[in-house]
C-alpha atoms as a PDB file:
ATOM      1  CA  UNK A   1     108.947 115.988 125.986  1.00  0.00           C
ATOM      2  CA  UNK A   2     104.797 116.650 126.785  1.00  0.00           C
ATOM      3  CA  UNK A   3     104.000 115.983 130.491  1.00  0.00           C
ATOM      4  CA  UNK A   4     101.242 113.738 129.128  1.00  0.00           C
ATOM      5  CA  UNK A   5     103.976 111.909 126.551  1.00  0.00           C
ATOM      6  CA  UNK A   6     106.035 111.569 129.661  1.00  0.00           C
ATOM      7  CA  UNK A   7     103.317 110.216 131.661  1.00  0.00           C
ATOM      8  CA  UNK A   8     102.131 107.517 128.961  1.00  0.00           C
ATOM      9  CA  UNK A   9     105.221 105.866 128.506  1.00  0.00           C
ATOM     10  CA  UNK A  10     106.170 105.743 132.162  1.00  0.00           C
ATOM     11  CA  UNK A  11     102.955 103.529 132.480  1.00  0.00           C
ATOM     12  CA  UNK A  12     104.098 100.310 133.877  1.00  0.00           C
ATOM     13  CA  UNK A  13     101.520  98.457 131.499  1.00  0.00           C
ATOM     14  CA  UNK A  14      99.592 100.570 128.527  1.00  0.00           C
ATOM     15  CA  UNK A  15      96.475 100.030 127.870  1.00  0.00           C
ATOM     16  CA  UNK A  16      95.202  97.068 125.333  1.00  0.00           C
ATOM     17  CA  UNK A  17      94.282  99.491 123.040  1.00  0.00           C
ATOM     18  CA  UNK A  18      95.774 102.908 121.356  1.00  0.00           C
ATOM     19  CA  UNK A  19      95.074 105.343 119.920  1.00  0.00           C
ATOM     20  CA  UNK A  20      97.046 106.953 116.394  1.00  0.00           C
ATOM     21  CA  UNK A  21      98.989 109.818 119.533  1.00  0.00           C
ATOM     22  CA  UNK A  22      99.596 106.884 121.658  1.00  0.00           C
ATOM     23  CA  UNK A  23     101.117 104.799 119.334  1.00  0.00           C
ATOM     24  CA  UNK A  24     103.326 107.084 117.592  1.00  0.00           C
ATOM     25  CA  UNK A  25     105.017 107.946 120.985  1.00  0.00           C
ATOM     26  CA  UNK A  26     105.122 103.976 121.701  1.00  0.00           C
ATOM     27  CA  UNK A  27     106.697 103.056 118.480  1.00  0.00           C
ATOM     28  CA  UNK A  28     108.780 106.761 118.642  1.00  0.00           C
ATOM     29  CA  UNK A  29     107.230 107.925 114.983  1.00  0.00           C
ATOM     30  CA  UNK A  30     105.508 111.600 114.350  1.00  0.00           C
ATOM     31  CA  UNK A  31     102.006 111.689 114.365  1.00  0.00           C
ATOM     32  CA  UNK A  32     101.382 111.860 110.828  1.00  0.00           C
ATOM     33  CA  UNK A  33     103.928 109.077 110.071  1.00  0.00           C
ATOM     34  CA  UNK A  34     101.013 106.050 111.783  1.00  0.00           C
ATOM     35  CA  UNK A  35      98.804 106.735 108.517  1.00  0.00           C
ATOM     36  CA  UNK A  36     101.653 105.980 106.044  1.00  0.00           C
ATOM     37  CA  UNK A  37     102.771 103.070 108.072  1.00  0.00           C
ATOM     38  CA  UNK A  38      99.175 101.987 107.811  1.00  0.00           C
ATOM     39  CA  UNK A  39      99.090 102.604 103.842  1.00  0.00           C
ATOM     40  CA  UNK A  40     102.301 100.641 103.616  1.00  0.00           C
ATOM     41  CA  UNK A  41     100.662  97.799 104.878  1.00  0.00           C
ATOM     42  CA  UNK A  42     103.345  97.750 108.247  1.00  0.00           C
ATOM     43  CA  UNK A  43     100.662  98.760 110.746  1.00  0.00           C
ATOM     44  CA  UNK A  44      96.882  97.303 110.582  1.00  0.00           C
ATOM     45  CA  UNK A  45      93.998  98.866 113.257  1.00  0.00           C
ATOM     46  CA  UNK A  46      92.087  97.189 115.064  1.00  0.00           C
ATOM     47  CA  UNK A  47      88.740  95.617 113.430  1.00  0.00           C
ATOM     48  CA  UNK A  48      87.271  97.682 110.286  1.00  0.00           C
ATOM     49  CA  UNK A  49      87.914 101.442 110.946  1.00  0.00           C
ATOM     50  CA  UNK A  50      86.004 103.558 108.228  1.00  0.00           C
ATOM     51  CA  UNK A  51      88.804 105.562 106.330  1.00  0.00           C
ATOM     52  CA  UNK A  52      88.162 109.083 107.912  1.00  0.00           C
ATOM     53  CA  UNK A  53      87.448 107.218 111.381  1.00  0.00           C
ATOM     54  CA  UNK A  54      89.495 107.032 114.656  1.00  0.00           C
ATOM     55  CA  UNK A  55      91.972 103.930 114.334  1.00  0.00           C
ATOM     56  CA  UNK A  56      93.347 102.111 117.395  1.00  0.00           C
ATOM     57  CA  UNK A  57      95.915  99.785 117.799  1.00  0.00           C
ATOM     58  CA  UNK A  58      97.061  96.657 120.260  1.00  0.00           C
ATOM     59  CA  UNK A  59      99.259  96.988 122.519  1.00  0.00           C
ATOM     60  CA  UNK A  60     100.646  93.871 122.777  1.00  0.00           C
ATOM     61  CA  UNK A  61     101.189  93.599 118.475  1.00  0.00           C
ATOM     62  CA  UNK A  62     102.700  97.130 118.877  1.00  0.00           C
ATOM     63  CA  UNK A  63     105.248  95.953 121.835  1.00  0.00           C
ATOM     64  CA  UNK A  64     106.345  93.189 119.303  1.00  0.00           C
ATOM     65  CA  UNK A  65     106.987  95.701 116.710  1.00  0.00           C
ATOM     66  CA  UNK A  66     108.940  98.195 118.398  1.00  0.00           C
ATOM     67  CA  UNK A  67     111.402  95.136 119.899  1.00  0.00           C
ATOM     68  CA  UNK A  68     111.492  93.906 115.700  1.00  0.00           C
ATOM     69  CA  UNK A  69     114.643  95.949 114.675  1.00  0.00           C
ATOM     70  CA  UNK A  70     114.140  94.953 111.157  1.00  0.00           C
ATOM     71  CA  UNK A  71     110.320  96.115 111.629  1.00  0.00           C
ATOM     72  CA  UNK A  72     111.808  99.466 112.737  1.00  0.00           C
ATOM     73  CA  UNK A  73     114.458  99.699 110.115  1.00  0.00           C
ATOM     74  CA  UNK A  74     112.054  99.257 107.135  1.00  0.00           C
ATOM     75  CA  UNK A  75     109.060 101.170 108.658  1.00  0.00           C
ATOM     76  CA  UNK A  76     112.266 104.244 108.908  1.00  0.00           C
ATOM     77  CA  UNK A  77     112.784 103.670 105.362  1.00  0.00           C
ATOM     78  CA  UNK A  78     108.843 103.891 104.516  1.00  0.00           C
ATOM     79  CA  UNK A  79     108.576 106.940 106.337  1.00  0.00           C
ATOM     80  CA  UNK A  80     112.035 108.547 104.565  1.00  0.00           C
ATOM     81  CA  UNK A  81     110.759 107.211 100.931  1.00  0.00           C
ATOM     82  CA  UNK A  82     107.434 108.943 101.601  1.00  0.00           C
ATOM     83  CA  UNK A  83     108.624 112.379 102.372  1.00  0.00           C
ATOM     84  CA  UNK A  84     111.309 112.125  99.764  1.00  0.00           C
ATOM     85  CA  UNK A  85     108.372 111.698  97.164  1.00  0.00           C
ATOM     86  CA  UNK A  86     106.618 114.179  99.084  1.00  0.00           C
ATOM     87  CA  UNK A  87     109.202 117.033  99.291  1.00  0.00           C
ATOM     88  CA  UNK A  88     109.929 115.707  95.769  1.00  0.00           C
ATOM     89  CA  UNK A  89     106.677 116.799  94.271  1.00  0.00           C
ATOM     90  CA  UNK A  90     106.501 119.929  96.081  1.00  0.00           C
ATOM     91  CA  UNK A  91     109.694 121.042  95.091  1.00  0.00           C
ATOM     92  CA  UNK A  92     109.031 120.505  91.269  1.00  0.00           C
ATOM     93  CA  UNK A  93     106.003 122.766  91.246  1.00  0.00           C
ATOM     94  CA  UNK A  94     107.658 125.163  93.344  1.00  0.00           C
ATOM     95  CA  UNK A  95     110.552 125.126  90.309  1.00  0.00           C
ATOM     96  CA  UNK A  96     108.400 125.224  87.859  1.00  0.00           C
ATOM     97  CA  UNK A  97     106.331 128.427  89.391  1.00  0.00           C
ATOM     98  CA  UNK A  98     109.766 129.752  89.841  1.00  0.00           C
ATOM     99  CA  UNK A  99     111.175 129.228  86.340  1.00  0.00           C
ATOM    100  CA  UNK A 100     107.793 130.394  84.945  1.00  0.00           C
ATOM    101  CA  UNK A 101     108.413 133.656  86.859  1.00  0.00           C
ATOM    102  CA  UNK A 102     111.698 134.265  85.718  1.00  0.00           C
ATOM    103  CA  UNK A 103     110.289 133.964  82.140  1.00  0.00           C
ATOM    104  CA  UNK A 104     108.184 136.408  82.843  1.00  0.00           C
ATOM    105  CA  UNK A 105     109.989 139.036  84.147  1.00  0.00           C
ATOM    106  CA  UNK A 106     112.710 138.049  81.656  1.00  0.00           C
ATOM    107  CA  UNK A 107     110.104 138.992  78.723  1.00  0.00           C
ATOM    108  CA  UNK A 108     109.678 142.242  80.241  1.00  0.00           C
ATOM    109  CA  UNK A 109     112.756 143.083  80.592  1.00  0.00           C
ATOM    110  CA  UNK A 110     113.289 142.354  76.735  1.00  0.00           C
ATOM    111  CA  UNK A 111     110.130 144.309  76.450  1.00  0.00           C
ATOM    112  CA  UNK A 112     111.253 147.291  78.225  1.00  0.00           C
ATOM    113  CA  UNK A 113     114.524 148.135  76.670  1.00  0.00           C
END
């Protein structure tokens, strides 16, 4: 664990406010698993963040969340879904580059002889 991850969460009380870092080692998420929590509808910032802007979060909201087991089960099975589809999609135009290769060299054999 980062010296500064260390240091956060041994903070006797967090600040009202965190940011996307801070509240993925709060909740005990990756990083880049706040925004599809957010998409999902699970997490909201605070006030009206512009899309590509920084996004913070409450404390206190985010302290009721990570005591909510069934909060944390279905925000686990967001997350899984979500890289499922992702790794899903990657995987079937990685086959299809791969198939389209063997065709390929396939033909040239055939070609060749």
């Amino acid at each position: 664990m980062k010296q500064e991850k260390k240091d956060f969460l041994s903070l006797p009380v967090p600040p009202a406010r965190l940011s996307i870092t801070e509240t993925a080692w709060l909740l005990g998420f990756a990083e880049q698993d706040i925004a599809v929590l957010v998409a999902a509808g699970l997490l909201r910032p605070l006030g009206h963040p512009p899309q590509s802007g920084s996004k913070y979060f409450a404390s206190a909201e985010l302290q009721e969340l990570r005591a909510d087991t069934r909060w944390l089960a279905k925000a686990s099975d967001v997350i899984v879904n979500h890289w499922k589809r992702k790794n899903a999609s990657r995987s079937i135009h990685t086959g299809k580059a791969a198939s389209n290769n063997d065709n390929t060299s396939q033909e040239n054999n055939f070609v060749s002889r």
